[in-house]
Protein backbone atom coordinates (compact mmCIF):
# COMPACT_ATOMS: atom_id res chain seq x y z
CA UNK A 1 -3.97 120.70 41.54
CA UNK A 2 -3.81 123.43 44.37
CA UNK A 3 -0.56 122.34 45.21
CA UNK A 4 0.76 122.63 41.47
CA UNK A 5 -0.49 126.06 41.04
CA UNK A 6 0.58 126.82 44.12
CA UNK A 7 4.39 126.07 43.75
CA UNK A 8 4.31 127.95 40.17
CA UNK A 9 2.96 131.33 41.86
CA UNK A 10 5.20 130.90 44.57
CA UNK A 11 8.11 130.61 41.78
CA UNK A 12 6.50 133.58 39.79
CA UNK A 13 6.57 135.80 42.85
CA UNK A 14 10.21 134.76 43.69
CA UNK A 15 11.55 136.10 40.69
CA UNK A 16 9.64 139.03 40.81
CA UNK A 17 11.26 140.08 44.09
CA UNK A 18 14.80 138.31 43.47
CA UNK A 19 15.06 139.90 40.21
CA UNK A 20 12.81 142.38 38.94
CA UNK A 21 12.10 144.91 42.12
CA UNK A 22 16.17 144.53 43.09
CA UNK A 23 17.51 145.25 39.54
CA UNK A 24 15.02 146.60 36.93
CA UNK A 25 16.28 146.73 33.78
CA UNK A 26 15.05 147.71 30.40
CA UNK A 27 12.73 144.51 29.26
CA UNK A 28 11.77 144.11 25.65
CA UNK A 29 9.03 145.97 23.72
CA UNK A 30 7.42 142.50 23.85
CA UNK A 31 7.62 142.37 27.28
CA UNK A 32 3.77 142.68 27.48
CA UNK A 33 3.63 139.04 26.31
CA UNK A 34 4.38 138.10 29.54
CA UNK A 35 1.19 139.29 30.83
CA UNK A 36 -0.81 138.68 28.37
CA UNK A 37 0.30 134.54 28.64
CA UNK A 38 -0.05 134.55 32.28
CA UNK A 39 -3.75 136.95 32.10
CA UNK A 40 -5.45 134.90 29.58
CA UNK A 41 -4.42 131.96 32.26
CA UNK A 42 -6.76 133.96 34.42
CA UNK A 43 -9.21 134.90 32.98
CA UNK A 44 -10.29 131.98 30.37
CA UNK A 45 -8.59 128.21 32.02
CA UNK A 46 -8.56 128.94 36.19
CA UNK A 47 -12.42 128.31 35.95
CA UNK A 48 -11.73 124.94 34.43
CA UNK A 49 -9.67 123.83 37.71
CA UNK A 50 -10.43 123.38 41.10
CA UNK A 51 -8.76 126.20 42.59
CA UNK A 52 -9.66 128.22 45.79
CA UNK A 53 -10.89 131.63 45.80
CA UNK A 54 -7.79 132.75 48.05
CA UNK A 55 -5.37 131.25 45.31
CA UNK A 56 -6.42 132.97 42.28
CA UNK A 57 -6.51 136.19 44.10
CA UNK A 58 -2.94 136.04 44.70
CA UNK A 59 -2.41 134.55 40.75
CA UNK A 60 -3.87 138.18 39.97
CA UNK A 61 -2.07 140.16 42.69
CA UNK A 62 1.38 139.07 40.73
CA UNK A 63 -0.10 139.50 37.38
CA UNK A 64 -0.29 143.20 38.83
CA UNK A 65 2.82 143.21 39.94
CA UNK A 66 4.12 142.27 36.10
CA UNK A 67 2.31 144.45 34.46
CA UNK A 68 3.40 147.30 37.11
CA UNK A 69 7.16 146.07 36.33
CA UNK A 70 6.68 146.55 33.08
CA UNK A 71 5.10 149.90 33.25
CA UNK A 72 8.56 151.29 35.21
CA UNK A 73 10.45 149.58 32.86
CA UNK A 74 8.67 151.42 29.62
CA UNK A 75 9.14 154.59 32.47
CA UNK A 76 12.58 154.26 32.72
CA UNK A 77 13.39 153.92 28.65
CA UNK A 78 11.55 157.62 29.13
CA UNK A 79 13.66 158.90 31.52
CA UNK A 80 16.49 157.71 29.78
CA UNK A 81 15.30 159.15 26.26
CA UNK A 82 15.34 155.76 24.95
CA UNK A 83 11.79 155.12 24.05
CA UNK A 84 12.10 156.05 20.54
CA UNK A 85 15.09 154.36 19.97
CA UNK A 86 14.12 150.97 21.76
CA UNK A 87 10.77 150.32 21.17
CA UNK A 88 9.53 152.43 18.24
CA UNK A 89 12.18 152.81 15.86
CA UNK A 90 12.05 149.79 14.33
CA UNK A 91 9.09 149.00 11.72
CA UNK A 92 8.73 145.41 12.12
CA UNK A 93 9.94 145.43 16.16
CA UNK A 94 7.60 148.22 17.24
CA UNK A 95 4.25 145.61 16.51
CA UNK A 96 5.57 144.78 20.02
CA UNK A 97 3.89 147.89 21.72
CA UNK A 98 0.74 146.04 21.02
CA UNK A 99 1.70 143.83 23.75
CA UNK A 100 1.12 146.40 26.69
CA UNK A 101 -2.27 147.65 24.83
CA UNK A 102 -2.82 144.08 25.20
CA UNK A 103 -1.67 143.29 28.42
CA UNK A 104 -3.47 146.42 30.08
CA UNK A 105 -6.81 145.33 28.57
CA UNK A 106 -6.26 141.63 29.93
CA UNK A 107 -5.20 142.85 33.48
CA UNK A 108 -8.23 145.42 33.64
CA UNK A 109 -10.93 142.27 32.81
CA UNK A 110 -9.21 140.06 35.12
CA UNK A 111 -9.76 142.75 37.94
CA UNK A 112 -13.31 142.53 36.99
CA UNK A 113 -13.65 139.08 36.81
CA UNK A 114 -12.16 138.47 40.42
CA UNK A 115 -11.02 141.66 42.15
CA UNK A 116 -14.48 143.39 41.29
CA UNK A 117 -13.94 146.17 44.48
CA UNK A 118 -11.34 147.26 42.94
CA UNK A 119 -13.53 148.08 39.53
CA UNK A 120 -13.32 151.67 40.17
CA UNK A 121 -9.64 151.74 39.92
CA UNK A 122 -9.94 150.18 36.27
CA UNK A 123 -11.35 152.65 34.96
CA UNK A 124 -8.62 155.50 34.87
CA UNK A 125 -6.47 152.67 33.97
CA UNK A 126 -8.89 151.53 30.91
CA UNK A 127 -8.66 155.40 29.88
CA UNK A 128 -5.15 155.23 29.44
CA UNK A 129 -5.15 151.95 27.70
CA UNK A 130 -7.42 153.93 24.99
CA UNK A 131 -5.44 156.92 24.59
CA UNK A 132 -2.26 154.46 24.24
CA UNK A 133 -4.24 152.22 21.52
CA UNK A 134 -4.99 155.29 19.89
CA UNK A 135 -1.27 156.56 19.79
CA UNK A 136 -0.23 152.85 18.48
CA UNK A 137 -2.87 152.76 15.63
CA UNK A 138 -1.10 155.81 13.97
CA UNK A 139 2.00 154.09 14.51
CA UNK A 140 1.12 150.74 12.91
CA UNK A 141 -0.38 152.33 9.90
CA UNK A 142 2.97 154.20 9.57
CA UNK A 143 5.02 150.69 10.01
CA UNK A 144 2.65 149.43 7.36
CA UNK A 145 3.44 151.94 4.52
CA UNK A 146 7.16 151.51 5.70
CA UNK A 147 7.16 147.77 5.49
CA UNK A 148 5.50 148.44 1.81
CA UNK A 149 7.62 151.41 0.83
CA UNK A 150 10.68 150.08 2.61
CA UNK A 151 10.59 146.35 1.22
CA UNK A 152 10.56 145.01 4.59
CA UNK A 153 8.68 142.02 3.57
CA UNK A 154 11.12 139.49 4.19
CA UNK A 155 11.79 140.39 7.26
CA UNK A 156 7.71 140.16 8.41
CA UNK A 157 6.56 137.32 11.31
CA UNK A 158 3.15 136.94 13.69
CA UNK A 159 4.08 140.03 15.71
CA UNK A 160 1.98 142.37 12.97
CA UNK A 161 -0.38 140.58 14.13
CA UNK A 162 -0.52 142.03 17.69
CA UNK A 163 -2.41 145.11 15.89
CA UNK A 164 -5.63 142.87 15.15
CA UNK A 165 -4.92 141.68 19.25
CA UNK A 166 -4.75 145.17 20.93
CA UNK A 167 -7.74 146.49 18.94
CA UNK A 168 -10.06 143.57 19.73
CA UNK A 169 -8.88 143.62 23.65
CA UNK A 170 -10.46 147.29 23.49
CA UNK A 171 -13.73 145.75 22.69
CA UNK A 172 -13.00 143.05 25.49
CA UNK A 173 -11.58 145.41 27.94
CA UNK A 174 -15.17 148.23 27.54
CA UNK A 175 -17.63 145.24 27.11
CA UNK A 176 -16.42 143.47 30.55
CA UNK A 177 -16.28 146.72 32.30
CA UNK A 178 -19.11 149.21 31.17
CA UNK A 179 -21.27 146.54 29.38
CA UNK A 180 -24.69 148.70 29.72
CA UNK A 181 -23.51 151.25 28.15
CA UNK A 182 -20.89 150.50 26.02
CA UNK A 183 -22.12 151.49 22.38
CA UNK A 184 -22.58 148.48 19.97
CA UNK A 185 -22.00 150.40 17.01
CA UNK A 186 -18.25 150.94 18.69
CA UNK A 187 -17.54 147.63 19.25
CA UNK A 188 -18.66 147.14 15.05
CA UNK A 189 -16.28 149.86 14.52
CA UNK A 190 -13.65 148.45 16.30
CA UNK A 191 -13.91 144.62 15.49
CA UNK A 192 -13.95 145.88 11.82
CA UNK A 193 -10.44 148.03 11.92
CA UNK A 194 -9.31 145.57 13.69
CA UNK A 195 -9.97 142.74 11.01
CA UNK A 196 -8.19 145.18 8.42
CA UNK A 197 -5.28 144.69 10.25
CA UNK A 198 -5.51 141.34 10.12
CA UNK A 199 -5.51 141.01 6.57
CA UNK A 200 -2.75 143.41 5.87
CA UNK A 201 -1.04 141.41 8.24
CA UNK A 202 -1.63 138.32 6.73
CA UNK A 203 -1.51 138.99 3.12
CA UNK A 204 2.22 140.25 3.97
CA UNK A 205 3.11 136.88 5.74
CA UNK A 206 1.88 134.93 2.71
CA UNK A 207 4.19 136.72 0.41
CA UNK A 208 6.53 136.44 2.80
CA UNK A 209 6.48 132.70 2.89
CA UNK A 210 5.81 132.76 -0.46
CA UNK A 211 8.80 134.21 -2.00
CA UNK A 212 11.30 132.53 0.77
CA UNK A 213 11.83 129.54 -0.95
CA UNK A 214 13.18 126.96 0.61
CA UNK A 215 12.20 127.90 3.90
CA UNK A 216 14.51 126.82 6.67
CA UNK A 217 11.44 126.25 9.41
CA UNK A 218 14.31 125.69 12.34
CA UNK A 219 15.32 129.28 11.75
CA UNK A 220 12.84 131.34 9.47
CA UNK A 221 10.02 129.95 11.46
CA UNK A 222 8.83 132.62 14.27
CA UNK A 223 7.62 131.97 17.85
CA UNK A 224 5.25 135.06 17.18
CA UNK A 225 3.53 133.06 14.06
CA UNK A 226 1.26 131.64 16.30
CA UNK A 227 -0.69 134.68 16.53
CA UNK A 228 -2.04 134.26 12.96
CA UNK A 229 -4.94 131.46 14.99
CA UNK A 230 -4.66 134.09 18.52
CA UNK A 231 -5.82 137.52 16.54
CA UNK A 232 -8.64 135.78 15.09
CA UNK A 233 -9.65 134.05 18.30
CA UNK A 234 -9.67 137.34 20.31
CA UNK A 235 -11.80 138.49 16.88
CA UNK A 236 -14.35 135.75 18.05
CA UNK A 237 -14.56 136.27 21.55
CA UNK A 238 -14.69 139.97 20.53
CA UNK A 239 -17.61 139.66 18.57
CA UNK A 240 -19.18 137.22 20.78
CA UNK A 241 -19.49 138.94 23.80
CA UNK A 242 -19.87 142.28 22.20
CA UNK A 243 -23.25 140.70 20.15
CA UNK A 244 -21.46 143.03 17.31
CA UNK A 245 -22.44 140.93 14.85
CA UNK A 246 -24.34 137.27 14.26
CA UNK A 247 -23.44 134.13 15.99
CA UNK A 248 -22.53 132.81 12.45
CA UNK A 249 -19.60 135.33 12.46
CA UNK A 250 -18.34 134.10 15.42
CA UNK A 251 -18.61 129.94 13.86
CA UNK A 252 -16.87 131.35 10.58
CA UNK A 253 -14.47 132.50 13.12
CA UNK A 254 -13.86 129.54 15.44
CA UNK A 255 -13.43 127.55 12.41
CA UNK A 256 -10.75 129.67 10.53
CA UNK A 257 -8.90 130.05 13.93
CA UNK A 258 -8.77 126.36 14.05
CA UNK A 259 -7.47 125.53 10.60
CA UNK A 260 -4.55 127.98 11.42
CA UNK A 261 -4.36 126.31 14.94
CA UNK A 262 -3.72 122.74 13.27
CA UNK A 263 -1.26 124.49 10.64
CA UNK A 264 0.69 126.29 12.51
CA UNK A 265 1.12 124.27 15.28
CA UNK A 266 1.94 121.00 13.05
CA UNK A 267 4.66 123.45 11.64
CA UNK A 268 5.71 123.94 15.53
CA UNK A 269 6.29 120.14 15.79
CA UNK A 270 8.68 120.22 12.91
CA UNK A 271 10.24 122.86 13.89
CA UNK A 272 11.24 121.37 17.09
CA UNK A 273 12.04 118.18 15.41
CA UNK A 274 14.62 120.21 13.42
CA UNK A 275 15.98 122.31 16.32
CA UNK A 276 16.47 119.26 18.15
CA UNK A 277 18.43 117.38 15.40
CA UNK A 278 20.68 120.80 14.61
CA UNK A 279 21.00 122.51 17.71
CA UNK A 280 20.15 119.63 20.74
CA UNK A 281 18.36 120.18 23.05
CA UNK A 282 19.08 122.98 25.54
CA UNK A 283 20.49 125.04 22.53
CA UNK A 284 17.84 124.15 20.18
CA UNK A 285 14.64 123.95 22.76
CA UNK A 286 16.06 125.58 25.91
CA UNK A 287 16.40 129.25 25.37
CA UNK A 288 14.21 131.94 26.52
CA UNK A 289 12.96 134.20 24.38
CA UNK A 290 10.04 136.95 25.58
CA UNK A 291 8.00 135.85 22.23
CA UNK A 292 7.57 132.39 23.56
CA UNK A 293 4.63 133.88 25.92
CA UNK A 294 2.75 134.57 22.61
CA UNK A 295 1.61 130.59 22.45
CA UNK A 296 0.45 130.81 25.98
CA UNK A 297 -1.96 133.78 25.00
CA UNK A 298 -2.94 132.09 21.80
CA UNK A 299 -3.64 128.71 23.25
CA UNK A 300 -5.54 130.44 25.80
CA UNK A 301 -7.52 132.45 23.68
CA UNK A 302 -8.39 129.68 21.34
CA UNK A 303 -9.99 127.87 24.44
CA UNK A 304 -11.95 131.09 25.82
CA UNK A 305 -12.99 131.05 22.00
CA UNK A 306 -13.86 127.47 21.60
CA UNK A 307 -15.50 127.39 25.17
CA UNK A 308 -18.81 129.90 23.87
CA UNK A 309 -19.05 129.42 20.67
CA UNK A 310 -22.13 127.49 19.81
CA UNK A 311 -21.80 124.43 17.27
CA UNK A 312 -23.07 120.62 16.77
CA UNK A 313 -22.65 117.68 15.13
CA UNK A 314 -18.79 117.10 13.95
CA UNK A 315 -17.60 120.57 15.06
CA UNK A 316 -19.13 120.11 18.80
CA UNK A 317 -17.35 117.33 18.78
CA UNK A 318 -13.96 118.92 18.47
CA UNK A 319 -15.50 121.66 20.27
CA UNK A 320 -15.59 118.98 23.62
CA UNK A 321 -12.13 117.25 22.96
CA UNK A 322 -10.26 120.70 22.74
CA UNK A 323 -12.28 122.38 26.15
CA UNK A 324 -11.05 119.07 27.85
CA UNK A 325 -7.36 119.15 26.49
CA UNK A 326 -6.46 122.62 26.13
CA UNK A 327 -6.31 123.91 29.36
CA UNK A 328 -3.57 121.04 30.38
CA UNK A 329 -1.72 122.33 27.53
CA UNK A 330 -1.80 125.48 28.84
CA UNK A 331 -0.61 124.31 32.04
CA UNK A 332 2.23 122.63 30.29
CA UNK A 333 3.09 125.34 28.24
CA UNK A 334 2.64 127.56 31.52
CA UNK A 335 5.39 125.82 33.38
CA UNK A 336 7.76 125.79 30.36
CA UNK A 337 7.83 128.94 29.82
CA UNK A 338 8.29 129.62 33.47
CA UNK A 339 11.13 127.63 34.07
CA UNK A 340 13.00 128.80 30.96
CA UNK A 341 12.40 132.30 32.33
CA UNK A 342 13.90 131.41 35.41
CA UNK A 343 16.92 129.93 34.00
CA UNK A 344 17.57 132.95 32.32
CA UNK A 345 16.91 135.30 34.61
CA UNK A 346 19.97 133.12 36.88
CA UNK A 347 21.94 133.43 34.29
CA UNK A 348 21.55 137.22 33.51
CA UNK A 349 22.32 137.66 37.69
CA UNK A 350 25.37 135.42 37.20
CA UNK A 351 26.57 137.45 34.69
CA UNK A 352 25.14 141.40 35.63
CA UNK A 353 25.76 143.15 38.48
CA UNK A 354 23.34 144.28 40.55
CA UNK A 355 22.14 148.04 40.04
């Protein structure tokens, strides 16, 4: 399994250099998703395998490196006086910010968890993550009175979801880092606004669904739906380690996560079933899009989620099957999404010149 993980960093850290560092364009708002897909990897599923202590410091040292990519290219948009314009302008697309809220919080636990000397350096960087969620809970209550003034209901998908994600990683990111004296009644606070955003999110997705009739899953159906099951599952692990509230809560939790796992993800196979028969399958299955990474992160989550919460009889059943099977999913998923990022990143070189 060394070997395996191995070869994918090895790949990860090649297109970093070959790509990235040479020509650094302007990535996607969602361009957080990356590291939030490989992160979760980290810190939830690497404990499941048999993998040295040498070899997940370097899986962290190019998560780093990602998320510092993405910070110059959010930098650069700046500098250009296109970050209005390209990641907040539109009130559907600018969820997306949520992503480096998200992404931050992820990288700063991760440090903790296995870099812990370099705690002290976390903590500016957890500061900033704050003031940024802070900034991007304004917007997203704007985008929600525009999406209700504006009528931009048909137009709605998974990513309004990411503002239930970001809040919840606060509560993550504070409870891994300070935990003695992080204030409980914060992390209440917090898990509570965050939950409001989930069901503004989700009431808008069932009308939504509701009023597209018939709904053409191969192209109306979103990558980013997936993070209907991944918001609540952060919402678990949230109030789990947090102690917010009862361990009930967190059940209640687990088990709504996991109806919308099995419903969403049954849609997923269809979806692919119909992609396949339209579109074959490098048009229909092979393209990379950044809002693939989302399934990585909510896979992941659902396993960090599944692996504390405390259940028997049926439910610890499932409980076992999914901490057994999940993390090779993830694995699977992991290379996927890899390659297909690779692919595309030859194929933007083939056709860009280099800056």
């Amino acid at each position: 399994m060394n070997v395996f993980l191995t070869v994918i960093l090895f790949l990860v850290v090649w297109f970093i250099f070959h790509n990235k560092i040479i020509r650094l364009q302007s990535d996607p708002t969602a361009s957080g998703a990356i590291v939030m897909g490989i992160g979760v990897f980290l810190y939830g599923i690497l404990l499941f395998f048999d993998v040295s202590l040498w070899l997940r410091h370097l899986f962290v040292v190019t998560m780093v490196l990602l998320w510092i990519l993405t910070a110059l290219s959010i930098t650069k948009s700046i500098i250009h006086k296109q970050f209005i314009q390209a990641h907040l302008s539109d009130p559907i697309g600018s969820f997306a910010v949520g992503t480096w809220i998200a992404g931050t919080s992820i990288v700063c636990n991760v440090i903790v968890l296995w870099l812990s000397d370099w705690k002290l350096v976390v903590i500016p960087l957890a500061l900033f993550n704050t003031v940024m969620w802070g900034g991007y809970v304004g917007l997203v209550m704007r985008q929600f009175t525009r999406i209700w003034r504006e009528k931009h209901f048909y137009k709605v998908h998974g990513i309004l979801f990411l503002s239930t994600v970001s809040t919840q990683s606060i509560v993550v990111m504070y409870t891994h880092l300070i935990p003695d004296i992080w204030p409980i009644v914060l992390s209440q606070a917090l898990i509570v606004i965050g939950l409001v955003f989930y069901m503004l999110s989700f009431l808008m997705m069932i009308y939504k669904y509701k009023r597209n009739k018939p709904l053409n899953i191969a192209d109306q159906w979103s990558n980013t739906n997936c993070i209907i099951h991944g918001a609540m599952s952060i919402s678990g692990v949230a109030v789990f380690i947090s102690g917010a509230f009862p361990s009930y809560v967190v059940v209640m939790m687990w088990v709504w996560a996991l109806l919308w796992f099995f419903i969403v993800e049954a849609i997923e196979l269809i979806r692919i079933h119909e992609r396949y028969k339209q579109y074959g399958l490098v048009k229909g299955l092979g393209q990379y899009h950044v809002s693939q990474w989302a399934r990585n992160f909510t896979f992941g989550m659902l396993y960090v989620l599944t692996s504390l919460v405390e259940l028997d009889g049926l439910l610890a059943n499932i409980q076992s099957v999914l901490i057994q099977t999940l993390p090779w999913m993830l694995v699977i998923l992991l290379v996927i999404e890899t390659s297909l990022l690779f692919n595309h990143s030859i194929k933007m070189t083939d056709h860009r010149p280099v800056a």
